[in-house]
PDB file of N, CA and C in Angstrom:
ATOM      1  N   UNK A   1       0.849  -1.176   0.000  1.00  0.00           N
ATOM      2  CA  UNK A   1       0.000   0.000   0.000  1.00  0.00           C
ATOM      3  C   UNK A   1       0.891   1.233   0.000  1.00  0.00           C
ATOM      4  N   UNK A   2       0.343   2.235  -0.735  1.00  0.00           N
ATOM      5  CA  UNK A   2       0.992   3.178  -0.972  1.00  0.00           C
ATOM      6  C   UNK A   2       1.066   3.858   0.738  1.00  0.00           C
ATOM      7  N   UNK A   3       2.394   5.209   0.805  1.00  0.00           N
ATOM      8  CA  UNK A   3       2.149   5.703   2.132  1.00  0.00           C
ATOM      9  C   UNK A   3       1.656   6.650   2.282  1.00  0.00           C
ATOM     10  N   UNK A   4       1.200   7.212   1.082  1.00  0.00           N
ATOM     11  CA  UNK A   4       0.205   7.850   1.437  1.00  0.00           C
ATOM     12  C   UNK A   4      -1.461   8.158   1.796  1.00  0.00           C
ATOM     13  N   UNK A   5      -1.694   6.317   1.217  1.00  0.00           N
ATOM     14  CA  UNK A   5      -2.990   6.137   1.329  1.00  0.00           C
ATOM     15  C   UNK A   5      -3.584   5.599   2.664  1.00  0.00           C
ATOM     16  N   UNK A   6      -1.548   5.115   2.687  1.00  0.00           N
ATOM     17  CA  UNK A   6      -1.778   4.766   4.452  1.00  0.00           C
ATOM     18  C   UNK A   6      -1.975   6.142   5.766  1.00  0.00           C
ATOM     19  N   UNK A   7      -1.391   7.107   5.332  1.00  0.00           N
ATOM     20  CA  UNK A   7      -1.223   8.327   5.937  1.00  0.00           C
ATOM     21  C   UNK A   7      -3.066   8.598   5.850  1.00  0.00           C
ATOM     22  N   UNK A   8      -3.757   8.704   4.959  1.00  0.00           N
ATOM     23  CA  UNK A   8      -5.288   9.441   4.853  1.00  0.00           C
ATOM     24  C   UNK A   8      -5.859   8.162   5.770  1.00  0.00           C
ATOM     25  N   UNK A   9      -5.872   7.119   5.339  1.00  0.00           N
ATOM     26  CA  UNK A   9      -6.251   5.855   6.516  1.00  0.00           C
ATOM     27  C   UNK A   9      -6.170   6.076   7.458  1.00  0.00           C
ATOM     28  N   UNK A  10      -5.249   6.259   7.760  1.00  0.00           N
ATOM     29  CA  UNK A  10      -4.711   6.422   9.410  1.00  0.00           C
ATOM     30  C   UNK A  10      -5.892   7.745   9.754  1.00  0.00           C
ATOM     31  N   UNK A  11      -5.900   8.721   9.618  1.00  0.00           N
ATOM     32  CA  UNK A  11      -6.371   9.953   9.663  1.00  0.00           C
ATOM     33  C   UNK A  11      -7.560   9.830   9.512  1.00  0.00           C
ATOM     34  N   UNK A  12      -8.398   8.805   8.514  1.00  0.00           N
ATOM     35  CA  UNK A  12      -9.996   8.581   8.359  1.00  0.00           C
ATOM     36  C   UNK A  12      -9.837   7.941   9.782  1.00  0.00           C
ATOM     37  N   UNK A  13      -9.184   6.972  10.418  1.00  0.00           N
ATOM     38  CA  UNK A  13      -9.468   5.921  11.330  1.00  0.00           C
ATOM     39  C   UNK A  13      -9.194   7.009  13.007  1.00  0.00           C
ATOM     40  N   UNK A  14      -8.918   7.817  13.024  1.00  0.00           N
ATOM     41  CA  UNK A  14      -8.237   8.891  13.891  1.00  0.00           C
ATOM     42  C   UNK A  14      -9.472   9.712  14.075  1.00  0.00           C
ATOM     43  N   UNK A  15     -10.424  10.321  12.939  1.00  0.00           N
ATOM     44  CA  UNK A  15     -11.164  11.144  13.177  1.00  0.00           C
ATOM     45  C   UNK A  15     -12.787  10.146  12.819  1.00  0.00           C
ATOM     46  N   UNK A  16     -12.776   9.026  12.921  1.00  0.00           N
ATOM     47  CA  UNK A  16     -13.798   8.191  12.965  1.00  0.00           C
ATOM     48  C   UNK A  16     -14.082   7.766  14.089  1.00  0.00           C
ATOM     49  N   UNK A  17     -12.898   7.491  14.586  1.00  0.00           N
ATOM     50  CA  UNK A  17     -12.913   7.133  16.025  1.00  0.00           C
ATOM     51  C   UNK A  17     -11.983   7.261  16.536  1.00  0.00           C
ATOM     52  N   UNK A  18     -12.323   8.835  17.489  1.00  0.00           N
ATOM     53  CA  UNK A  18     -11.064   9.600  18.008  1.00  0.00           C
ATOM     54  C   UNK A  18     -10.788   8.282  19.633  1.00  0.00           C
ATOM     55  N   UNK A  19     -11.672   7.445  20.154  1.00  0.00           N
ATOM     56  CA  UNK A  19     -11.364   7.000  21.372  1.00  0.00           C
ATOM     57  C   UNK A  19     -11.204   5.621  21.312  1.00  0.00           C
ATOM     58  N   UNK A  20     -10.709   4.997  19.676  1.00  0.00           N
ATOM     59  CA  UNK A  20     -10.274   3.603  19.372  1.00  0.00           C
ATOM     60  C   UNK A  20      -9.311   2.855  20.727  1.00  0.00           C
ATOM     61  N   UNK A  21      -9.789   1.822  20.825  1.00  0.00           N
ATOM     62  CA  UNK A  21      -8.692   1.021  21.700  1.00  0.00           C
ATOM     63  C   UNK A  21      -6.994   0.486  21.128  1.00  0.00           C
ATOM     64  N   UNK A  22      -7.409   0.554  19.818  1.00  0.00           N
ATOM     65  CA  UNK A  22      -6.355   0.541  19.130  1.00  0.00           C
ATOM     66  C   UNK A  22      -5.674   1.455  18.257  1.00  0.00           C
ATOM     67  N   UNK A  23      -4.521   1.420  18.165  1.00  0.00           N
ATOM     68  CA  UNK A  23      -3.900   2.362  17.202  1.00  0.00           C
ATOM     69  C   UNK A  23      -3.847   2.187  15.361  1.00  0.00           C
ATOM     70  N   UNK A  24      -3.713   2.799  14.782  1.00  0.00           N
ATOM     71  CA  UNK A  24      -3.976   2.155  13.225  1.00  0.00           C
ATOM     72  C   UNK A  24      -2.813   1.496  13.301  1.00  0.00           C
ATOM     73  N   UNK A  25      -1.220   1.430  13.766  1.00  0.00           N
ATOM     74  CA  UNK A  25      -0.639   0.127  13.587  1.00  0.00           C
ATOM     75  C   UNK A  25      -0.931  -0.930  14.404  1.00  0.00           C
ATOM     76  N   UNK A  26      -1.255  -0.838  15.295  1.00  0.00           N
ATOM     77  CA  UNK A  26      -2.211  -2.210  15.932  1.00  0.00           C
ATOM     78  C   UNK A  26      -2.832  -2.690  15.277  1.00  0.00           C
ATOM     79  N   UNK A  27      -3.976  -1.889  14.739  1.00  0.00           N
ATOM     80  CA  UNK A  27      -4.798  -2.612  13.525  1.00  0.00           C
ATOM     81  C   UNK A  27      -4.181  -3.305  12.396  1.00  0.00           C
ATOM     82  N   UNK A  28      -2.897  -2.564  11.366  1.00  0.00           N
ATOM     83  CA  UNK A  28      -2.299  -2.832  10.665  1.00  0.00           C
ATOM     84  C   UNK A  28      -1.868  -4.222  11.315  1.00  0.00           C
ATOM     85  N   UNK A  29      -1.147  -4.608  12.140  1.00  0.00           N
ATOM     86  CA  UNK A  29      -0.523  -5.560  12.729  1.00  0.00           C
ATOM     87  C   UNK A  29      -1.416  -6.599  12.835  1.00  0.00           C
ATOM     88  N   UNK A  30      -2.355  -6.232  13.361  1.00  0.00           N
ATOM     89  CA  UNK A  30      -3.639  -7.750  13.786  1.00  0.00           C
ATOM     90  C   UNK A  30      -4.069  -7.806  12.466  1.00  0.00           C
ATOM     91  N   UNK A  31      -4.262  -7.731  11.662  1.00  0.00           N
ATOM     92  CA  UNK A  31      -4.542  -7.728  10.202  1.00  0.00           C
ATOM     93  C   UNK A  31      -3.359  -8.596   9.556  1.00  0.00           C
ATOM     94  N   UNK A  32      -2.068  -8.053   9.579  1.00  0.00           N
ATOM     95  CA  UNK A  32      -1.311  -9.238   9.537  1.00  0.00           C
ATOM     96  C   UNK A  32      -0.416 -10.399  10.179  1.00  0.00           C
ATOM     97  N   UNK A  33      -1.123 -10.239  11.227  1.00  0.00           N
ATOM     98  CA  UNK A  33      -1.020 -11.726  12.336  1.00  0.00           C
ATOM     99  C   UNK A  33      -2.504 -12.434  12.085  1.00  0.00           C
ATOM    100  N   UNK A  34      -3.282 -12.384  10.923  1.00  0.00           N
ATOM    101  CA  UNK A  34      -4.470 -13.025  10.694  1.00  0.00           C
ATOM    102  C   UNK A  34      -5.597 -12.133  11.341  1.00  0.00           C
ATOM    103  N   UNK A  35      -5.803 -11.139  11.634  1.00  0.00           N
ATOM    104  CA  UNK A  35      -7.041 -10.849  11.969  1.00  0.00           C
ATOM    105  C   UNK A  35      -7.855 -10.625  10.892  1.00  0.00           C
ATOM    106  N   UNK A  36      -9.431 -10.358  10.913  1.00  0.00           N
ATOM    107  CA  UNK A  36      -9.996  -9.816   9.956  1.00  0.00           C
ATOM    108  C   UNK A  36      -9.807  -8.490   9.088  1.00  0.00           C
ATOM    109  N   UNK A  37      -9.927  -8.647   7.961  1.00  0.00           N
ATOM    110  CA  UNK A  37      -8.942  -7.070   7.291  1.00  0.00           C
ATOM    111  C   UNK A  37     -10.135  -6.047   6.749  1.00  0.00           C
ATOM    112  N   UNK A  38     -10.849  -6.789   7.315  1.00  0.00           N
ATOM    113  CA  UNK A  38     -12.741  -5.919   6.521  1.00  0.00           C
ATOM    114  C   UNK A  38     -12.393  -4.033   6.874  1.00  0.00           C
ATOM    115  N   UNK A  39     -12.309  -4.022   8.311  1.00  0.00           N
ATOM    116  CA  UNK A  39     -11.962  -2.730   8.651  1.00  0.00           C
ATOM    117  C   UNK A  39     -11.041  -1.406   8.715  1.00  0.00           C
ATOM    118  N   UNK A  40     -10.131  -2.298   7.501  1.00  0.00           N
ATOM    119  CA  UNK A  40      -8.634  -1.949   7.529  1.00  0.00           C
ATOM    120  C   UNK A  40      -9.011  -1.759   5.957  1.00  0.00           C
ATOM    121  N   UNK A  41      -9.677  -2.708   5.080  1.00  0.00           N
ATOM    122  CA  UNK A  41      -9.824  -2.765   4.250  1.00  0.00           C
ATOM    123  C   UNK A  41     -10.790  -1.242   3.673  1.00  0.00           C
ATOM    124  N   UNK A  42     -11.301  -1.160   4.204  1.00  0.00           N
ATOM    125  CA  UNK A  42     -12.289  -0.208   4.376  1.00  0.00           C
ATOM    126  C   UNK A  42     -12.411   1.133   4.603  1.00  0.00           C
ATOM    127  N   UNK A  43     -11.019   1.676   5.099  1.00  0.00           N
ATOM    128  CA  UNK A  43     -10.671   2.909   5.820  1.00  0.00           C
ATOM    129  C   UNK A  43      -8.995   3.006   4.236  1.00  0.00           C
ATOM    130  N   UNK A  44      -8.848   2.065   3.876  1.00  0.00           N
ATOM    131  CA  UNK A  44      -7.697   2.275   2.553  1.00  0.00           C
ATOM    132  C   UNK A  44      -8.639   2.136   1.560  1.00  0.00           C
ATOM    133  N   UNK A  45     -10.147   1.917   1.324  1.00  0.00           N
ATOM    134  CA  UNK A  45     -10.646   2.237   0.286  1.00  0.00           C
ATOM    135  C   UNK A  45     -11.498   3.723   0.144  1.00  0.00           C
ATOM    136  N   UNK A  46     -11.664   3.732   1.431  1.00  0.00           N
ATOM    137  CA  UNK A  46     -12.046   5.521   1.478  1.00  0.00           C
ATOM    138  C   UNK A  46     -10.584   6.383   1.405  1.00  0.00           C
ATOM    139  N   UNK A  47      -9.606   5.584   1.595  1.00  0.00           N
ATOM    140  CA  UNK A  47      -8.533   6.780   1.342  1.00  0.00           C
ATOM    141  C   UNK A  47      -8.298   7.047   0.003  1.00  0.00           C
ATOM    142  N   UNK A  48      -8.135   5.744  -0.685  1.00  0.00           N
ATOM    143  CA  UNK A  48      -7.824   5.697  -2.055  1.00  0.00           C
ATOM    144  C   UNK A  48      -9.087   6.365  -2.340  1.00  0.00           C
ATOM    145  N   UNK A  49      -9.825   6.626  -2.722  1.00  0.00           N
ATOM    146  CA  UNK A  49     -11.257   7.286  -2.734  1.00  0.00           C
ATOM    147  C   UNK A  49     -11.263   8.750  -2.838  1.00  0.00           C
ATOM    148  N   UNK A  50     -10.970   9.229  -1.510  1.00  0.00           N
ATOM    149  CA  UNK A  50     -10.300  10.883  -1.206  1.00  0.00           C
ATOM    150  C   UNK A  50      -9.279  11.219  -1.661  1.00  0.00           C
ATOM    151  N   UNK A  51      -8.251  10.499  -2.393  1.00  0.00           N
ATOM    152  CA  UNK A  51      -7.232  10.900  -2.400  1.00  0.00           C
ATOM    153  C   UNK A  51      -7.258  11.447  -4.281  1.00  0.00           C
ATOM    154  N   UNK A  52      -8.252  10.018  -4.813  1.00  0.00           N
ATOM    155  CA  UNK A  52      -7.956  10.316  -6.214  1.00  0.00           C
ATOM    156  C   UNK A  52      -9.568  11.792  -6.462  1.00  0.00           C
ATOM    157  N   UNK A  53     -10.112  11.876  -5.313  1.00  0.00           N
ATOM    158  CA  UNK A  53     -11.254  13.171  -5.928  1.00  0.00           C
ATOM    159  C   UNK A  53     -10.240  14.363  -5.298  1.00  0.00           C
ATOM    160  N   UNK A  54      -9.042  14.338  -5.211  1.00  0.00           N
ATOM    161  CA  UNK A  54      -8.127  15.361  -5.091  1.00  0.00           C
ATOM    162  C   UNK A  54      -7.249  15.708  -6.577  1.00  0.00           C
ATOM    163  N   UNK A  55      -7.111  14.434  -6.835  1.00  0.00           N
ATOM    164  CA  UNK A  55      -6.675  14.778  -8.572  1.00  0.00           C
ATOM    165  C   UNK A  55      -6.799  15.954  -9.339  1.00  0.00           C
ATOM    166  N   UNK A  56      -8.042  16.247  -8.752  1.00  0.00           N
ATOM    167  CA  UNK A  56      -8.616  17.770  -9.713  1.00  0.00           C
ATOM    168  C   UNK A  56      -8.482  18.624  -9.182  1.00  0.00           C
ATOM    169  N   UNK A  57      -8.012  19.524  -9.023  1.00  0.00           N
ATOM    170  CA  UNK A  57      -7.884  21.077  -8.435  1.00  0.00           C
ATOM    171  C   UNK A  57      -8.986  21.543  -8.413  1.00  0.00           C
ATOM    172  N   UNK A  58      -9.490  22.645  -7.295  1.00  0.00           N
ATOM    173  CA  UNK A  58     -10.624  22.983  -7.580  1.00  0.00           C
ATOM    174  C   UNK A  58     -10.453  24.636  -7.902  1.00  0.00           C
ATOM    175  N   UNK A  59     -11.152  25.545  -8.511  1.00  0.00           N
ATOM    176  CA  UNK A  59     -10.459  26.797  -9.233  1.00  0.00           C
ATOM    177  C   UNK A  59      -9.928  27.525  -7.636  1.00  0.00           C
ATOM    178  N   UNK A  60     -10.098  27.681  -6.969  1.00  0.00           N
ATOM    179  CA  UNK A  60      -9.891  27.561  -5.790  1.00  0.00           C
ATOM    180  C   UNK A  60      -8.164  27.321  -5.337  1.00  0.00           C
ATOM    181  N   UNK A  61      -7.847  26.026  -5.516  1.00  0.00           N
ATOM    182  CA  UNK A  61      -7.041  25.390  -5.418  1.00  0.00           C
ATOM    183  C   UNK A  61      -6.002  26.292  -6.304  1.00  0.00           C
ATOM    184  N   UNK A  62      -6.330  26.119  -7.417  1.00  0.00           N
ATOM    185  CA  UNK A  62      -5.082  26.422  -8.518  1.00  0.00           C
ATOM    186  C   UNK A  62      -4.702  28.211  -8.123  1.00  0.00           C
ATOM    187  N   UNK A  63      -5.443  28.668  -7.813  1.00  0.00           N
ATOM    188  CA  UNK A  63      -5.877  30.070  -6.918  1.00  0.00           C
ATOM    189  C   UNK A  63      -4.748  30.455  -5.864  1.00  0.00           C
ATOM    190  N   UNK A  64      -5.125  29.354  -4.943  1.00  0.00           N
ATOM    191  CA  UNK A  64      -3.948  29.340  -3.841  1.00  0.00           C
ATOM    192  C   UNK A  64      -2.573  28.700  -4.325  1.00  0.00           C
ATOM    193  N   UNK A  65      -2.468  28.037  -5.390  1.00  0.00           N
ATOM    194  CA  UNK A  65      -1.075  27.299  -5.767  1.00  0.00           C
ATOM    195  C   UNK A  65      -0.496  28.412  -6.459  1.00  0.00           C
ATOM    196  N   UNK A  66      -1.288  28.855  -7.816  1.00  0.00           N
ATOM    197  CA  UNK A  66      -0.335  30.020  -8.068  1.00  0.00           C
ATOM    198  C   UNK A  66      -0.471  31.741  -7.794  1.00  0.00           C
ATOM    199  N   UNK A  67      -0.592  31.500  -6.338  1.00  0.00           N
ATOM    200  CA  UNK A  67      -0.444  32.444  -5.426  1.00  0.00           C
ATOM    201  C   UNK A  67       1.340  32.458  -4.883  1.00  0.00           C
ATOM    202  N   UNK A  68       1.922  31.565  -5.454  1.00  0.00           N
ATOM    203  CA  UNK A  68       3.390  30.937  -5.367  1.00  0.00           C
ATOM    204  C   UNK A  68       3.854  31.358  -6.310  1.00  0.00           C
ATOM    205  N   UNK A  69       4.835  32.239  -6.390  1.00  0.00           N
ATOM    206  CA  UNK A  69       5.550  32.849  -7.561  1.00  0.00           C
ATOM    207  C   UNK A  69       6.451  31.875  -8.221  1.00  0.00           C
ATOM    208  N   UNK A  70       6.312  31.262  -9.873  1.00  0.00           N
ATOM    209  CA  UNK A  70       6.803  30.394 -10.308  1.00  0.00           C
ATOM    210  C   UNK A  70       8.521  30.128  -9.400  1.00  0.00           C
ATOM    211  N   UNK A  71       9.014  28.851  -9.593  1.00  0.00           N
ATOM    212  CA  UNK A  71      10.545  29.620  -9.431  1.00  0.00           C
ATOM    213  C   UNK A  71      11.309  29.620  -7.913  1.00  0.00           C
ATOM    214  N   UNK A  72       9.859  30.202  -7.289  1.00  0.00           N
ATOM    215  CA  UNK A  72      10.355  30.701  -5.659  1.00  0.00           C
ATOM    216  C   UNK A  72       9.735  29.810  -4.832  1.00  0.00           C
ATOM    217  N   UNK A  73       9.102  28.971  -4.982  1.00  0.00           N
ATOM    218  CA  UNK A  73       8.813  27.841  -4.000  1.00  0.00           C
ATOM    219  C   UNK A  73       8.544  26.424  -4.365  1.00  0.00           C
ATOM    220  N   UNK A  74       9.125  25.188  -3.612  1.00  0.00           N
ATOM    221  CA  UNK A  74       9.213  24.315  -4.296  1.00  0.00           C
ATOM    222  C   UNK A  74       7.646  23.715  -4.420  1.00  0.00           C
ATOM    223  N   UNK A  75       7.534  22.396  -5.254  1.00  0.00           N
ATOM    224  CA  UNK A  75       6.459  21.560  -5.344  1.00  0.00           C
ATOM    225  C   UNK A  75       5.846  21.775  -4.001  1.00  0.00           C
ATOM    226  N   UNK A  76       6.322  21.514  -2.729  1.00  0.00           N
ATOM    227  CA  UNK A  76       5.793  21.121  -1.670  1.00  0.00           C
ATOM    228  C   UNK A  76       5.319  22.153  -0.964  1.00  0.00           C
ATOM    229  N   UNK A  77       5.943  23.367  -1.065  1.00  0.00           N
ATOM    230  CA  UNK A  77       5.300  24.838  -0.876  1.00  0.00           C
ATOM    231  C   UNK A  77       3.804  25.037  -1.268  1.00  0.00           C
ATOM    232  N   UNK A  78       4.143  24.653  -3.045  1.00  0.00           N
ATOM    233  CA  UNK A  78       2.392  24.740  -3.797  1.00  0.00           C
ATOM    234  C   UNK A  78       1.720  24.154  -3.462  1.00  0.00           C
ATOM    235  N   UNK A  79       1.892  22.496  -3.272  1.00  0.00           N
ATOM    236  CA  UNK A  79       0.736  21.913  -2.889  1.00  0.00           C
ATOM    237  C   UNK A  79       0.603  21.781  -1.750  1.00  0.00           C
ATOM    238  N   UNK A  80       0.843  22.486  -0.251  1.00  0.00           N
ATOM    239  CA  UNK A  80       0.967  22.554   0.580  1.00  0.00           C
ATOM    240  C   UNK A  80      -0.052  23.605   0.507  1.00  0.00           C
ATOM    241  N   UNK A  81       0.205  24.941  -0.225  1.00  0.00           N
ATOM    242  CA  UNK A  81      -0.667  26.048  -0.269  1.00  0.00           C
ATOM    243  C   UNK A  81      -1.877  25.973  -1.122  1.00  0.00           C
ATOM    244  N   UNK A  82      -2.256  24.557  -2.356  1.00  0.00           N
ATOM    245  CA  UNK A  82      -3.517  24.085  -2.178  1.00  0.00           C
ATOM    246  C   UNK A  82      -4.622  23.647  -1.476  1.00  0.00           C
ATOM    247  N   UNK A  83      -3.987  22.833  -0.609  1.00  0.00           N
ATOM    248  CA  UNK A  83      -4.582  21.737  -0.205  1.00  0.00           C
ATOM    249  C   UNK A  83      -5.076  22.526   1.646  1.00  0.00           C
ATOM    250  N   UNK A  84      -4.173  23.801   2.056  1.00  0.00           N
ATOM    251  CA  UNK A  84      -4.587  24.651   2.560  1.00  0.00           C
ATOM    252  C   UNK A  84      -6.095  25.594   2.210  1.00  0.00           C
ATOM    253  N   UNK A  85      -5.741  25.697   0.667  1.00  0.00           N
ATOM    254  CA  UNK A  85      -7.152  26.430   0.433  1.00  0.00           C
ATOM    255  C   UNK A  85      -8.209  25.709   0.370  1.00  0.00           C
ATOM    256  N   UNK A  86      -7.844  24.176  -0.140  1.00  0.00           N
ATOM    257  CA  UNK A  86      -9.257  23.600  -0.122  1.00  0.00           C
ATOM    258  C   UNK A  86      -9.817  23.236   1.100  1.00  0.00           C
ATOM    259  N   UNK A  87      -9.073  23.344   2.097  1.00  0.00           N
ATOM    260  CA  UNK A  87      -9.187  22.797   3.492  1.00  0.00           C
ATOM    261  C   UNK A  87     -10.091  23.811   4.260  1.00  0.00           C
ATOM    262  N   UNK A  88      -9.732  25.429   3.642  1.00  0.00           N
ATOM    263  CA  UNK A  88      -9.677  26.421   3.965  1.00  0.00           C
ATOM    264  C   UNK A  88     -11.411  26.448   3.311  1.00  0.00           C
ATOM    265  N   UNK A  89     -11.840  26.078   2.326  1.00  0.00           N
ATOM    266  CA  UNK A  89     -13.262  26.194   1.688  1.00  0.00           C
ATOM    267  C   UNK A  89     -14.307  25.416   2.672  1.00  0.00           C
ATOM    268  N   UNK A  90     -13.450  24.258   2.629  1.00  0.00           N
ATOM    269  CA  UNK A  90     -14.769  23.223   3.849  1.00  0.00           C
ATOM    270  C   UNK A  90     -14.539  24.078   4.844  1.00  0.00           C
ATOM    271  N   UNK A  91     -13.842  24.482   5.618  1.00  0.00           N
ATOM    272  CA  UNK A  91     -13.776  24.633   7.117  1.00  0.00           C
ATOM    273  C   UNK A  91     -14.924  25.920   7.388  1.00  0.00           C
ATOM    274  N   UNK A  92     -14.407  26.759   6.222  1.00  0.00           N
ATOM    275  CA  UNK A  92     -15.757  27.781   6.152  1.00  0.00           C
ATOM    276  C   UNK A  92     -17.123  27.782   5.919  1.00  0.00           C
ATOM    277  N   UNK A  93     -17.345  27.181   5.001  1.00  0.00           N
ATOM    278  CA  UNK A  93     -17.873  26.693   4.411  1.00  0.00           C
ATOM    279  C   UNK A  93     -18.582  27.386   3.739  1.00  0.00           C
ATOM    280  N   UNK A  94     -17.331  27.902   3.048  1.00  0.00           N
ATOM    281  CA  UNK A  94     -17.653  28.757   1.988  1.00  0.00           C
ATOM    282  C   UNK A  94     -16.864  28.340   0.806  1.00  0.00           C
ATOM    283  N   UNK A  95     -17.581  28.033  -0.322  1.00  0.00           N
ATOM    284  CA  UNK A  95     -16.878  27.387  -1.739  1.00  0.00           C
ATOM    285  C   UNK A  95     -17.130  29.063  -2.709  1.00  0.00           C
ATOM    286  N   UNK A  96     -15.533  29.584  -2.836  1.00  0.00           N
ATOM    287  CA  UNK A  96     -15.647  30.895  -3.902  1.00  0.00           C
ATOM    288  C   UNK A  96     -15.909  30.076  -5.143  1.00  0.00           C
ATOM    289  N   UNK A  97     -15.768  29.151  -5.137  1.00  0.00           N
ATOM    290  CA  UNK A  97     -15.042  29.015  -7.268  1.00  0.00           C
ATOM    291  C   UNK A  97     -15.932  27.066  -6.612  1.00  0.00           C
ATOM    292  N   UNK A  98     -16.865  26.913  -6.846  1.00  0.00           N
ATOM    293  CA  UNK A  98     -17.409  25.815  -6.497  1.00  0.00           C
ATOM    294  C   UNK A  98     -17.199  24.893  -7.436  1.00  0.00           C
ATOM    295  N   UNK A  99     -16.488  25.371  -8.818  1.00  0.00           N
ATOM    296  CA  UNK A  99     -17.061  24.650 -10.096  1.00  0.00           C
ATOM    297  C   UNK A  99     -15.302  23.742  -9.875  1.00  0.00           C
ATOM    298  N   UNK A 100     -15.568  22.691 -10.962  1.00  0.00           N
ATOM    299  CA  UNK A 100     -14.273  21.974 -11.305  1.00  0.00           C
ATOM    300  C   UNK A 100     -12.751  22.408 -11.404  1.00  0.00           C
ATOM    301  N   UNK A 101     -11.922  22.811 -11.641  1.00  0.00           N
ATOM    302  CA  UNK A 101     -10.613  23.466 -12.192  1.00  0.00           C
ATOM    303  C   UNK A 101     -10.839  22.878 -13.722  1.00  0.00           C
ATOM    304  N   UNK A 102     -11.522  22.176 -14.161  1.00  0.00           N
ATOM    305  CA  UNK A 102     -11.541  21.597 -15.513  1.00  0.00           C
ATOM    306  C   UNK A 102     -12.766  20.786 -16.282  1.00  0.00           C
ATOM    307  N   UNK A 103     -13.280  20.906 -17.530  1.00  0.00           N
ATOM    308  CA  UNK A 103     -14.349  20.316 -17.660  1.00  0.00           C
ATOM    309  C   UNK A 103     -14.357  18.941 -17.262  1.00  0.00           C
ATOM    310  N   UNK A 104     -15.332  18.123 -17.087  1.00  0.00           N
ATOM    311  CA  UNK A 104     -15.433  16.599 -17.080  1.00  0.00           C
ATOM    312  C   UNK A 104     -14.853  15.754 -18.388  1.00  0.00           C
ATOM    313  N   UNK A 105     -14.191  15.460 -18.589  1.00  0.00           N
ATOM    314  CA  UNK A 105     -13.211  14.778 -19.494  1.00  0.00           C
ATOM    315  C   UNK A 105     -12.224  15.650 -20.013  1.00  0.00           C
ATOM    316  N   UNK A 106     -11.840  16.686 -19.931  1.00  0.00           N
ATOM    317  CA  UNK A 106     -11.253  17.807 -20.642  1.00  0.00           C
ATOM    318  C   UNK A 106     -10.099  18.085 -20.244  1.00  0.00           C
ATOM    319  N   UNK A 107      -9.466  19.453 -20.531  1.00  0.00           N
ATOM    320  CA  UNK A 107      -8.091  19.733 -20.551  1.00  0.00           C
ATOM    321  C   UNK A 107      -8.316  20.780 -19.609  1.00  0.00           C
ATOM    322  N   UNK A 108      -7.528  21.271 -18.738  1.00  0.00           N
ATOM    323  CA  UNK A 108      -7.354  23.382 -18.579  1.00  0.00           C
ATOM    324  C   UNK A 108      -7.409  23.570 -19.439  1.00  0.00           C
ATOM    325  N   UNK A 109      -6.636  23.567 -20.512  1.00  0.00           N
ATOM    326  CA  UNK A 109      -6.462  24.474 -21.686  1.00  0.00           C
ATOM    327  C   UNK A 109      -7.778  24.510 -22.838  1.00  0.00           C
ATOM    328  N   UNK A 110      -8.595  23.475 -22.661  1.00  0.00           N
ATOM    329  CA  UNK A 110      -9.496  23.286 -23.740  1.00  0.00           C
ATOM    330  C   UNK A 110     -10.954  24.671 -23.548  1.00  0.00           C
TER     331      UNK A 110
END
């Protein structure tokens, strides 16, 4: 499994159930000492899930990324300062630019 799908897992399983008896590597672990994997299974398919309806920028997003002057900050700066704004839309809950960053099958550029 990827680590980052393990990272959103962990984090679905954290804010699902902030007063678990177990930790997500506990879980990870009893899962592979034979436990049942239904619930483990389940929290990496909602990650993989969230992770790929992030694929798309939302106009929003691309908003706060190139709010980053080409050049002057790395990859991790920008998408650091996306993923801030989209975070920044739910928390308000206020969506400026509600629409896609791109048509449904399409390009930016198209």
């Amino acid at each position: 499994m990827s680590e980052m799908i393990e990272r959103v897992a962990e984090a679905l399983m954290k804010a699902r159930h902030p007063d678990a008896p177990l930790t997500y590597a506990e879980v990870v672990f009893a899962v592979q000492t034979g436990s049942d994997s239904s619930v483990l299974d389940g929290f990496r398919r909602d990650a993989r899930a969230a992770i790929e309806a992030m694929r798309e920028p939302t106009v929003a997003m691309l908003v706060g990324g190139n709010h980053c002057q080409p050049g002057s900050y790395s990859a991790e700066k920008i998408w650091a300062e996306m993923i801030d704004t989209a975070l920044a839309e739910t928390l308000s809950g206020n969506t400026p630019f509600p629409m896609k960053a791109k048509p449904e099958g399409g390009h930016l550029n198209d």
